[in-house]
PDB file of N, CA and C in Angstrom:
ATOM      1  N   UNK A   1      19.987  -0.886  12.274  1.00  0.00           N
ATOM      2  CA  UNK A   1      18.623  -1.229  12.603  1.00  0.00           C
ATOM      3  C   UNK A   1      18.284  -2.570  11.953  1.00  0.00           C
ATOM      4  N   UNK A   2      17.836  -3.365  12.800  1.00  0.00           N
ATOM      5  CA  UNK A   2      17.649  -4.766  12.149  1.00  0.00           C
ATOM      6  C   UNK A   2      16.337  -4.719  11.099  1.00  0.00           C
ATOM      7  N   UNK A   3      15.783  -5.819  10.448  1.00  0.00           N
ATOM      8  CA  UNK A   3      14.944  -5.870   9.758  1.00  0.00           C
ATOM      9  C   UNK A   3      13.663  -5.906  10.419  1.00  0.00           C
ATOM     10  N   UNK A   4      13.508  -6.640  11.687  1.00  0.00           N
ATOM     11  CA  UNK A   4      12.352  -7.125  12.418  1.00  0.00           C
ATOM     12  C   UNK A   4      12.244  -5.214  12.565  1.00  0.00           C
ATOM     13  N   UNK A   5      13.126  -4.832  13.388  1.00  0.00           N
ATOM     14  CA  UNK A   5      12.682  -3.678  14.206  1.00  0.00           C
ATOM     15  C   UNK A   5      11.881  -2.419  12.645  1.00  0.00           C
ATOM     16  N   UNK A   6      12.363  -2.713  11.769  1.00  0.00           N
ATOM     17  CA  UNK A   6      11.894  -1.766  10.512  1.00  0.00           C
ATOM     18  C   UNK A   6      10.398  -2.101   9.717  1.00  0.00           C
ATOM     19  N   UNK A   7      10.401  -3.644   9.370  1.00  0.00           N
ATOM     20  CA  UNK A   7       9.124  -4.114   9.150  1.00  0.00           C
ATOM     21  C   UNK A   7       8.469  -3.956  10.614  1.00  0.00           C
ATOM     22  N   UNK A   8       8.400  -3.616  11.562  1.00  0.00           N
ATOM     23  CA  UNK A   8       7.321  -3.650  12.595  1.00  0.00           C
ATOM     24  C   UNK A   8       6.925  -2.274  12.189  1.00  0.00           C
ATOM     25  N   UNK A   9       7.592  -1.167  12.145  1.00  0.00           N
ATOM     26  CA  UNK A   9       7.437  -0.220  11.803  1.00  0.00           C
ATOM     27  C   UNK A   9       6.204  -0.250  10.905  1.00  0.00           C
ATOM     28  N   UNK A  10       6.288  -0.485   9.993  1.00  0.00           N
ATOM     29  CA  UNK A  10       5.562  -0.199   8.527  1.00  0.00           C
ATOM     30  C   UNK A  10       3.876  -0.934   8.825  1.00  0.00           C
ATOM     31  N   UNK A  11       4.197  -1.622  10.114  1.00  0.00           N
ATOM     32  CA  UNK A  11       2.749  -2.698  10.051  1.00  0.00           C
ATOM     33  C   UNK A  11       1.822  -0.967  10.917  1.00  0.00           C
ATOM     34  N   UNK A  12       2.516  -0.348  11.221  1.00  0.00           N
ATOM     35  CA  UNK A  12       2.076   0.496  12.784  1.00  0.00           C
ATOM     36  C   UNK A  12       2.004   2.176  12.108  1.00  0.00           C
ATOM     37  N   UNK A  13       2.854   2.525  11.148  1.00  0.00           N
ATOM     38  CA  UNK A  13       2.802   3.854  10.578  1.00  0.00           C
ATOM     39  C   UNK A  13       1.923   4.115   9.218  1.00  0.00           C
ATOM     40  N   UNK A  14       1.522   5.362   9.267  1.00  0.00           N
ATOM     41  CA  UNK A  14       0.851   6.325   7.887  1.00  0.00           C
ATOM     42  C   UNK A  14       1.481   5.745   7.076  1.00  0.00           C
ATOM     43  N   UNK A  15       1.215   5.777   5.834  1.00  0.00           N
ATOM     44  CA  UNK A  15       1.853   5.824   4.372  1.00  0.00           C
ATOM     45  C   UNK A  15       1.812   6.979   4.096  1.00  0.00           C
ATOM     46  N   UNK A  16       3.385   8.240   4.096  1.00  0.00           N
ATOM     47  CA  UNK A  16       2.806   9.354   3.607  1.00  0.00           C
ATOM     48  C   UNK A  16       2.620   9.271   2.198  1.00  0.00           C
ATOM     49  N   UNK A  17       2.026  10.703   0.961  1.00  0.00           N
ATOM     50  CA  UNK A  17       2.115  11.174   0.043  1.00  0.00           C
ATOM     51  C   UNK A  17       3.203  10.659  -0.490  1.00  0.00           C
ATOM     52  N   UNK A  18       4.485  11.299   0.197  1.00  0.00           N
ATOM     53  CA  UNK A  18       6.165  10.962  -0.791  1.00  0.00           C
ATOM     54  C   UNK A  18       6.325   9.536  -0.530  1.00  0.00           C
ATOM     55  N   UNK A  19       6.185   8.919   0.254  1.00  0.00           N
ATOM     56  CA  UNK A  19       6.430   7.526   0.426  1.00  0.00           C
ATOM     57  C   UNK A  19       5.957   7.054  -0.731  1.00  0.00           C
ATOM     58  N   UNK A  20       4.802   6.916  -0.393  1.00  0.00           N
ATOM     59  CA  UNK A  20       3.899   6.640  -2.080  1.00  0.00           C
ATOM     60  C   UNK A  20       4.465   6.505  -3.408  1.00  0.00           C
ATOM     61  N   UNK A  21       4.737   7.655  -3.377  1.00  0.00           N
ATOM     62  CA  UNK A  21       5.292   8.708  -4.469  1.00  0.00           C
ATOM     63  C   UNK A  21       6.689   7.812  -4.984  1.00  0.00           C
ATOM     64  N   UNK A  22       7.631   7.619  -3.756  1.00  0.00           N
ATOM     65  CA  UNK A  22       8.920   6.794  -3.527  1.00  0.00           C
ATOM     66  C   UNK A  22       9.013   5.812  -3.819  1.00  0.00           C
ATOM     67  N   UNK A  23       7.976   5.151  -3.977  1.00  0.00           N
ATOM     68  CA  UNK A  23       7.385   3.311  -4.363  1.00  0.00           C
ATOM     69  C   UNK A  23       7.235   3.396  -5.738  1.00  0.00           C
ATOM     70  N   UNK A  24       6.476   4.291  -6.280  1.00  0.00           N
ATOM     71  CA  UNK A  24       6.019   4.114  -7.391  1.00  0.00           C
ATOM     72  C   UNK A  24       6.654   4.507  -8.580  1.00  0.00           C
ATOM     73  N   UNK A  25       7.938   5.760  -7.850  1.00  0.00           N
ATOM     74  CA  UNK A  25       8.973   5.624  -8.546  1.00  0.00           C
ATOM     75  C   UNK A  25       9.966   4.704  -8.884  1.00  0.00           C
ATOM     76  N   UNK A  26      10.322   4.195  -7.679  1.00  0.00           N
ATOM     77  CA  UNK A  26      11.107   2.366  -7.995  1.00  0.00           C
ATOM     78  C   UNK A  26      10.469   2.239  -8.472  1.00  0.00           C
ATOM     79  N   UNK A  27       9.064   1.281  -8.863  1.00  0.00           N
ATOM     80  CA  UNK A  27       7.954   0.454  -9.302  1.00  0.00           C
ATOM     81  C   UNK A  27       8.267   0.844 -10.763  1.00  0.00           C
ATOM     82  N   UNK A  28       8.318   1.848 -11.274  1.00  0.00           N
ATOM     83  CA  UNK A  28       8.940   2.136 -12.592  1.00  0.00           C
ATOM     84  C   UNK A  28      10.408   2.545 -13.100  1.00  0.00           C
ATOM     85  N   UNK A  29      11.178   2.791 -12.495  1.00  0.00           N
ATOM     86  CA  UNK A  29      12.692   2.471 -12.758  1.00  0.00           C
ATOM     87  C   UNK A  29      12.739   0.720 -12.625  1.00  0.00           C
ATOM     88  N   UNK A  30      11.972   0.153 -12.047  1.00  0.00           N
ATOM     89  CA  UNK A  30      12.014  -1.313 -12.050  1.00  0.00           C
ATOM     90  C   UNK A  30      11.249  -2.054 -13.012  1.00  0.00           C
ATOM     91  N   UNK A  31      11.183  -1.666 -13.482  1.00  0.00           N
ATOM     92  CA  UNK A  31       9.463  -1.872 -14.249  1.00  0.00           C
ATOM     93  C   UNK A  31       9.713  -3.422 -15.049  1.00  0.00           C
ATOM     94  N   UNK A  32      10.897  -3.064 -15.699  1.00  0.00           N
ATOM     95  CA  UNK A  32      11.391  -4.640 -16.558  1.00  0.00           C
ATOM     96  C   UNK A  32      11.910  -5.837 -15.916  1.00  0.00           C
ATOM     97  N   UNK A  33      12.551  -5.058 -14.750  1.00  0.00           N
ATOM     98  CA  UNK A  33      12.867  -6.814 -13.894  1.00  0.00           C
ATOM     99  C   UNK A  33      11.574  -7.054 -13.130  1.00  0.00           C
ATOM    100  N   UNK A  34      11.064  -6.295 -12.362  1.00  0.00           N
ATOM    101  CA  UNK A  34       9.519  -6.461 -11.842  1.00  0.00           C
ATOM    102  C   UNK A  34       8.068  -6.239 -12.165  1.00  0.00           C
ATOM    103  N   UNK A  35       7.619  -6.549 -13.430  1.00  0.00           N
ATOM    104  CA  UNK A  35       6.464  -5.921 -14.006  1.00  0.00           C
ATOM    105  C   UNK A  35       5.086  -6.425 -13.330  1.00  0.00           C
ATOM    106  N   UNK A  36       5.146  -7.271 -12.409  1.00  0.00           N
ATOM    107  CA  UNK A  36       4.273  -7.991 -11.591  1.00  0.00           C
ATOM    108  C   UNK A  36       3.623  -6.588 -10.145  1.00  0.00           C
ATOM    109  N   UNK A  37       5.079  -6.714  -9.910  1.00  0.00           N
ATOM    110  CA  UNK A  37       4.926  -5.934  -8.768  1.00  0.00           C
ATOM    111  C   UNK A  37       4.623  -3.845  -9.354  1.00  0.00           C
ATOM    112  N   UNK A  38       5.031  -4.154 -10.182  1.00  0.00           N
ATOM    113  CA  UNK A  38       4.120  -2.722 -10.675  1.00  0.00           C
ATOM    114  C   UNK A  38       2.681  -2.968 -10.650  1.00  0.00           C
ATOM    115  N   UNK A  39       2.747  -3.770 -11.573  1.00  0.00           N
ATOM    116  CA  UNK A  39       0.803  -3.954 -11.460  1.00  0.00           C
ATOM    117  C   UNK A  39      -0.121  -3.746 -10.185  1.00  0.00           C
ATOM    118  N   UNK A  40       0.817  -4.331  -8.799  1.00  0.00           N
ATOM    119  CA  UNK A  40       0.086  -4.569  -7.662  1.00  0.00           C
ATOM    120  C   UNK A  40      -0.203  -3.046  -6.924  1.00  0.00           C
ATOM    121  N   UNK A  41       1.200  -2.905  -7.387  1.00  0.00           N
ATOM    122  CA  UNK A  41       1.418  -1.511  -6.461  1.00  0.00           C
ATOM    123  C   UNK A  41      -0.032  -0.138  -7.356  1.00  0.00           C
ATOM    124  N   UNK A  42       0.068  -0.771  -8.823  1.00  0.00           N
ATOM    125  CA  UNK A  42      -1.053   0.251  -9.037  1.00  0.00           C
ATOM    126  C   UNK A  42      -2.145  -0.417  -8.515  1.00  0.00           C
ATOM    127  N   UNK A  43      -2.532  -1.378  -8.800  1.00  0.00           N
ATOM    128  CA  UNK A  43      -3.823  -1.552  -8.463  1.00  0.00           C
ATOM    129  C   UNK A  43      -4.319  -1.176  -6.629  1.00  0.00           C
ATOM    130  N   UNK A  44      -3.195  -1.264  -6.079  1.00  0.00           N
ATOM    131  CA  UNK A  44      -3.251  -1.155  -5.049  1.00  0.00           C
ATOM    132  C   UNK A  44      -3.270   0.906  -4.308  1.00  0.00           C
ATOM    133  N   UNK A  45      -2.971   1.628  -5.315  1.00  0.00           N
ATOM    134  CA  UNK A  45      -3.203   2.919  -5.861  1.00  0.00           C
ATOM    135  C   UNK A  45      -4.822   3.080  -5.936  1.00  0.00           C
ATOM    136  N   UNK A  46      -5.188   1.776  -6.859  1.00  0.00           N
ATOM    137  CA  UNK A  46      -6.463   2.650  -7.649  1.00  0.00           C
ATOM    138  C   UNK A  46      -7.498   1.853  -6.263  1.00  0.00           C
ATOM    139  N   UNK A  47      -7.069   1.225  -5.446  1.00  0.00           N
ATOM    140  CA  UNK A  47      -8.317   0.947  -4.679  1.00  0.00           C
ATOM    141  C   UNK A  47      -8.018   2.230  -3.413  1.00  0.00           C
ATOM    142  N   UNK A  48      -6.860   2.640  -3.531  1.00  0.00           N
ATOM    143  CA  UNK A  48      -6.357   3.896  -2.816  1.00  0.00           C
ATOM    144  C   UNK A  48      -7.501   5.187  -3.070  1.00  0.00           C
ATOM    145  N   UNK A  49      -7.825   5.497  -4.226  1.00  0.00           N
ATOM    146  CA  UNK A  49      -8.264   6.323  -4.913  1.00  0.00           C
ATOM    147  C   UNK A  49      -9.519   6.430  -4.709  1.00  0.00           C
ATOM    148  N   UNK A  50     -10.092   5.424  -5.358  1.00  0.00           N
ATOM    149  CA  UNK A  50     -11.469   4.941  -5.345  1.00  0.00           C
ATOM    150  C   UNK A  50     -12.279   4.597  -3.798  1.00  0.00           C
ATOM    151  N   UNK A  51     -11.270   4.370  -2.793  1.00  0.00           N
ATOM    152  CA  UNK A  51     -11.568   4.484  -1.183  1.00  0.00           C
ATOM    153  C   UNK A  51     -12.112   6.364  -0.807  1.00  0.00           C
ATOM    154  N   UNK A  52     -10.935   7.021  -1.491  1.00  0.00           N
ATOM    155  CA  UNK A  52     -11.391   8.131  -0.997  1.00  0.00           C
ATOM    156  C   UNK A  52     -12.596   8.959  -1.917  1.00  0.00           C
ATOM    157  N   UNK A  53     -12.557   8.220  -3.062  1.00  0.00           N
ATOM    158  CA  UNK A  53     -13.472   9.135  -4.263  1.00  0.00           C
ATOM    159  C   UNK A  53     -14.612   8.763  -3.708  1.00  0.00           C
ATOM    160  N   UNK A  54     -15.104   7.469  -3.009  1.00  0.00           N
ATOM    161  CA  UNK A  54     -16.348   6.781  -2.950  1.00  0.00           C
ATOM    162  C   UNK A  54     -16.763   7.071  -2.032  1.00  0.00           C
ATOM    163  N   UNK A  55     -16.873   7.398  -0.532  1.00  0.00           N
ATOM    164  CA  UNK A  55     -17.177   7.852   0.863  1.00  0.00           C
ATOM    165  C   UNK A  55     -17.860   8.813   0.173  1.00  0.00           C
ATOM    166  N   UNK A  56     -17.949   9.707   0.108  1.00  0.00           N
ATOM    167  CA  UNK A  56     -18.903  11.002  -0.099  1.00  0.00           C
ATOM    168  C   UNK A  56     -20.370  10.435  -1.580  1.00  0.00           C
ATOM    169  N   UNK A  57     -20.174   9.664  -2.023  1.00  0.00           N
ATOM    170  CA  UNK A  57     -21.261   9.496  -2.934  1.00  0.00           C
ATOM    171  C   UNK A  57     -21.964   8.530  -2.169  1.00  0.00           C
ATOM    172  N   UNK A  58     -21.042   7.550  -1.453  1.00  0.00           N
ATOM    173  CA  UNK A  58     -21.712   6.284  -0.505  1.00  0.00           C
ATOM    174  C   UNK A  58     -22.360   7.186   0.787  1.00  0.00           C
ATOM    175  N   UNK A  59     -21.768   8.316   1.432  1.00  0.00           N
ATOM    176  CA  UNK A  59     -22.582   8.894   2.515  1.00  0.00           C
ATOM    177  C   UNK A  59     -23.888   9.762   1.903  1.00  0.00           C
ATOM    178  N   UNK A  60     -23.879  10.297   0.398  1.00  0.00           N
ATOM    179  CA  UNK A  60     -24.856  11.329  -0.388  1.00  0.00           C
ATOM    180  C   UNK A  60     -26.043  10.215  -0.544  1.00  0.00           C
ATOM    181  N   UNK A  61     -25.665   9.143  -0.705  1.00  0.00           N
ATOM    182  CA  UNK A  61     -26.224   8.200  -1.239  1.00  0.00           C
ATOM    183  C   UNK A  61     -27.180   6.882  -0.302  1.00  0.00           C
ATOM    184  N   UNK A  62     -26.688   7.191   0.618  1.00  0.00           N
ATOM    185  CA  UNK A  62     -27.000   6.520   1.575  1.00  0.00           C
ATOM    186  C   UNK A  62     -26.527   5.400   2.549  1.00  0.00           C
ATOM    187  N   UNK A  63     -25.491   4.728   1.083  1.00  0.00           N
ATOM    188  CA  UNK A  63     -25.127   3.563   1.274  1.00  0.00           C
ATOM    189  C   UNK A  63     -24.212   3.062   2.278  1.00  0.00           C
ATOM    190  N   UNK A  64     -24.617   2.863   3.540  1.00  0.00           N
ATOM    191  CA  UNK A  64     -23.789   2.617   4.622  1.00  0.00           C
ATOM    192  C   UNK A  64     -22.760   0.997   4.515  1.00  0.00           C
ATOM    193  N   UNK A  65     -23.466   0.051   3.115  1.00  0.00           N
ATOM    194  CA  UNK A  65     -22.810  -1.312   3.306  1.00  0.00           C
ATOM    195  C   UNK A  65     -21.445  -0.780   2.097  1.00  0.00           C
ATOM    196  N   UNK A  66     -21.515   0.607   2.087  1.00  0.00           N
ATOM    197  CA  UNK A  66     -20.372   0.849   1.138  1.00  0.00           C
ATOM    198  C   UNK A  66     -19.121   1.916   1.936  1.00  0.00           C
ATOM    199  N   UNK A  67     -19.443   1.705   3.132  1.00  0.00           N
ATOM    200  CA  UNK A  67     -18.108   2.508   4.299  1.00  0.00           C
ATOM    201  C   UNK A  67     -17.038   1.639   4.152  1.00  0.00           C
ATOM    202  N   UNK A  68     -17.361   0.237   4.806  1.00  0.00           N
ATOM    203  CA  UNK A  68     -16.045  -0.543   4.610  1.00  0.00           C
ATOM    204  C   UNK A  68     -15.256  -0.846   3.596  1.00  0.00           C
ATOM    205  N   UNK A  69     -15.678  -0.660   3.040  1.00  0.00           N
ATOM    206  CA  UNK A  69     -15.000  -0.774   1.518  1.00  0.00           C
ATOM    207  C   UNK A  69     -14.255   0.147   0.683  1.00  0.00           C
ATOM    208  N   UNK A  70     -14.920   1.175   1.517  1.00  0.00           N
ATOM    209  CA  UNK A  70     -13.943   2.923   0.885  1.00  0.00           C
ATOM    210  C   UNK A  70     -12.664   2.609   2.315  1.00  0.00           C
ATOM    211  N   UNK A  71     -13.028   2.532   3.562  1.00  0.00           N
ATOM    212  CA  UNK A  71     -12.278   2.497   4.609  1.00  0.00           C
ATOM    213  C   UNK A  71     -11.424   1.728   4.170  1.00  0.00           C
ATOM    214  N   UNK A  72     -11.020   0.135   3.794  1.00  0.00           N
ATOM    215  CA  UNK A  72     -10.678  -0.798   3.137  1.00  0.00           C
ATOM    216  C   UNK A  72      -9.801  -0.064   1.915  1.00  0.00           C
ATOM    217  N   UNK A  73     -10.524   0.220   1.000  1.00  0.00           N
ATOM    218  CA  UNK A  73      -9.604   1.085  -0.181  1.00  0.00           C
ATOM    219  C   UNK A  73      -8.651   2.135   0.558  1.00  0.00           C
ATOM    220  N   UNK A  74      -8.748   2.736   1.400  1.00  0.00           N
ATOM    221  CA  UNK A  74      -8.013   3.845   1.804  1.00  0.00           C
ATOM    222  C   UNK A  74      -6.769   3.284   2.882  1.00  0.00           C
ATOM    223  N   UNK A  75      -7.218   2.340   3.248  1.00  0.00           N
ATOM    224  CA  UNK A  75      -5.986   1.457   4.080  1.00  0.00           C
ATOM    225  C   UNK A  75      -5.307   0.749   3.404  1.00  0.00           C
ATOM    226  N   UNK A  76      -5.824   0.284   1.921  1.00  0.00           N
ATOM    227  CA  UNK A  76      -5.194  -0.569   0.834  1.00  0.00           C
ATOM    228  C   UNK A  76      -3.581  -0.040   1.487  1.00  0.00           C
ATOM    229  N   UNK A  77      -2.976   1.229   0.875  1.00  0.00           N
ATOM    230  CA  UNK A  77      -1.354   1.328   0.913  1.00  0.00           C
ATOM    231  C   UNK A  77      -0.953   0.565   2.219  1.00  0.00           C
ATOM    232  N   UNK A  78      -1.558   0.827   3.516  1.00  0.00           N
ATOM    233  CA  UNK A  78      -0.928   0.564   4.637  1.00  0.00           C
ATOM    234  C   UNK A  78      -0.992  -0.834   4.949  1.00  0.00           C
ATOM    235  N   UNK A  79      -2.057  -1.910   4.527  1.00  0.00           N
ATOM    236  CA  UNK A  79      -2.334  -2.906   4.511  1.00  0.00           C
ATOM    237  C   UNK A  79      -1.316  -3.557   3.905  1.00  0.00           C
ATOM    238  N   UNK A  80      -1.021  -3.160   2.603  1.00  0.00           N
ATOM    239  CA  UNK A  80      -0.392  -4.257   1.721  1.00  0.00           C
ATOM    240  C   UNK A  80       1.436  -3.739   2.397  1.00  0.00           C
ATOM    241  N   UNK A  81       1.930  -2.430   2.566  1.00  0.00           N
ATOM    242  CA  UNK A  81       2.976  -2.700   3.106  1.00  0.00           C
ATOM    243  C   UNK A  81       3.245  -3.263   4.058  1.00  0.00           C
ATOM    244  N   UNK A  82       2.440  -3.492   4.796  1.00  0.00           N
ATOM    245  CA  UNK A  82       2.507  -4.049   6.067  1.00  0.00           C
ATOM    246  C   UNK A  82       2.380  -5.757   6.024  1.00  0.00           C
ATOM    247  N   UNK A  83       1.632  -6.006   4.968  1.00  0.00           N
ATOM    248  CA  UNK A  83       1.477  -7.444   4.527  1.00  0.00           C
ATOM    249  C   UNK A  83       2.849  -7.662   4.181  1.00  0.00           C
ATOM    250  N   UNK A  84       3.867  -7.077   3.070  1.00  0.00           N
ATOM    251  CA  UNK A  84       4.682  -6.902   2.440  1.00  0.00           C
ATOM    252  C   UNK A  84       5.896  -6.948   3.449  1.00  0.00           C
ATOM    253  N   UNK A  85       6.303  -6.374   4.281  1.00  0.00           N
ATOM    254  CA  UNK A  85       6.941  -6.462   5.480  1.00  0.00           C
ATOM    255  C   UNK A  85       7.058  -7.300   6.499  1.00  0.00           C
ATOM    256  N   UNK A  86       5.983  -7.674   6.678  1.00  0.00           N
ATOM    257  CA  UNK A  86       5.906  -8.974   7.159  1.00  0.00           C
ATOM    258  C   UNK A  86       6.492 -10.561   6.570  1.00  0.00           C
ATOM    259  N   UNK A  87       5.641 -10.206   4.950  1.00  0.00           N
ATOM    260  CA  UNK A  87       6.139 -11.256   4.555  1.00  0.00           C
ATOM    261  C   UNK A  87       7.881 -11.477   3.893  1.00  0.00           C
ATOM    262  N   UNK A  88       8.435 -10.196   3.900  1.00  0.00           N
ATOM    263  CA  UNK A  88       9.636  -9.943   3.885  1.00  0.00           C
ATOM    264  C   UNK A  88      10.514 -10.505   5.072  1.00  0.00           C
ATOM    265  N   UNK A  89       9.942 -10.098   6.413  1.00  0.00           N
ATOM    266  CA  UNK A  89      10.614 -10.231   7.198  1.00  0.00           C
ATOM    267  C   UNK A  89      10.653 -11.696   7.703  1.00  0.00           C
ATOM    268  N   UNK A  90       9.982 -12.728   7.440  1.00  0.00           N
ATOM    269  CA  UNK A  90      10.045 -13.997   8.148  1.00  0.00           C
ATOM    270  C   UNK A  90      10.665 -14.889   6.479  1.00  0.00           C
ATOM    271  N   UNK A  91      10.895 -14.115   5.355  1.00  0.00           N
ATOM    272  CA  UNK A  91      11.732 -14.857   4.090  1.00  0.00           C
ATOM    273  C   UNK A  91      11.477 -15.255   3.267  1.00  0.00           C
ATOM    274  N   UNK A  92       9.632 -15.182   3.480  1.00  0.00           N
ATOM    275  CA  UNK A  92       8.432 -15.589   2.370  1.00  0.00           C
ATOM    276  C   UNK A  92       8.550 -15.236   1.327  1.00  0.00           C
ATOM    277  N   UNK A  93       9.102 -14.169   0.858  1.00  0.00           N
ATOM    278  CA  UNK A  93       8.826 -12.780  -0.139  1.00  0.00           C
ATOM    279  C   UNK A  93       9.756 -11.664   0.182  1.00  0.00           C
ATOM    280  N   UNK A  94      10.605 -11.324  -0.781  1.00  0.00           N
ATOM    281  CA  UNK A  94      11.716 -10.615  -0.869  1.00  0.00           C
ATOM    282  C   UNK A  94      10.905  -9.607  -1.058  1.00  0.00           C
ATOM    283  N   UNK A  95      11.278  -7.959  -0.681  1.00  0.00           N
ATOM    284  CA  UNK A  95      10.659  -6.641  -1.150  1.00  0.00           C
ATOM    285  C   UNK A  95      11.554  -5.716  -1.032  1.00  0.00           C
ATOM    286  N   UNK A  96      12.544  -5.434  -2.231  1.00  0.00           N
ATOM    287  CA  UNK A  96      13.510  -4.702  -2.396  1.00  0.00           C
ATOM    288  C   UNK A  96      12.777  -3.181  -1.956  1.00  0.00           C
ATOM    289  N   UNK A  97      11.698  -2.472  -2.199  1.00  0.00           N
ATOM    290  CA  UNK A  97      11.382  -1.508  -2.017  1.00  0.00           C
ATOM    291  C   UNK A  97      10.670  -0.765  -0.795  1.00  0.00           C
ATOM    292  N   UNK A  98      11.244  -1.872   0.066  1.00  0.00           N
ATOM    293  CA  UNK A  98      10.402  -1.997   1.739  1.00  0.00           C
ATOM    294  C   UNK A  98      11.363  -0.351   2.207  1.00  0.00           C
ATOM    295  N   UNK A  99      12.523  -0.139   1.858  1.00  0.00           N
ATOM    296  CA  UNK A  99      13.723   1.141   2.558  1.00  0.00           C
ATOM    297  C   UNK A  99      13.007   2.563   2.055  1.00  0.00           C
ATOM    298  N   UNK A 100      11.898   2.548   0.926  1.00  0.00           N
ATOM    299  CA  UNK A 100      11.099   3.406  -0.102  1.00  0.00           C
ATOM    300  C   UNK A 100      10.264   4.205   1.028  1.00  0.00           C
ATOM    301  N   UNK A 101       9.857   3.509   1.872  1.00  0.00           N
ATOM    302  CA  UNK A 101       9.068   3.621   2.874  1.00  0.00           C
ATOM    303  C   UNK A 101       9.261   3.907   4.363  1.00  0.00           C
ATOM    304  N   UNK A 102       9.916   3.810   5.051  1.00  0.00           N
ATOM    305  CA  UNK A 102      11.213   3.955   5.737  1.00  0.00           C
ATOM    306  C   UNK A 102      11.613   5.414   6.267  1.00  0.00           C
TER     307      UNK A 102
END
């Protein structure tokens, strides 16, 4: 399977649970040659988190200019692999952990 045909993939599919899970385990068996890309991958977790924690206080609450932004947090995983894949695939940016996902 070529690379194009695998990063297209990732721009178009779920991020499951274990996938997740699969990343963030590299992300820390890697932790000393890549300590950058740990950081991202959490932060990119905690807007994961905070997407789904926030919808229900933003709908209790009223706050409708606070949907996109939980929606936004909750697409964070799929966004950034898909950013990540992309930018893998045209040579921009190497992402050893793109197969994690897969």
């Amino acid at each position: 399977m070529s690379v194009h045909s695998r990063s297209s993939r990732h721009h178009r599919r779920r991020i499951t649970l274990m996938q997740m899970e699969r990343v963030k385990n590299w992300h820390i068996a890697q932790c000393g040659r890549h300590p950058a890309e740990r950081q991202i991958w959490e932060a990119v977790m905690t807007l994961w988190v905070m997407g789904w924690i926030g919808w229900l206080p933003a709908y209790a609450f009223e706050a409708p200019w606070a949907y996109p932004l939980c929606l936004l947090g909750i697409l964070a995983p799929r966004l950034y692999v898909g950013w990540r894949a992309g930018a893998h695939e045209t040579r921009r940016l190497r992402c050893d952990w793109l197969d994690q996902v897969s």
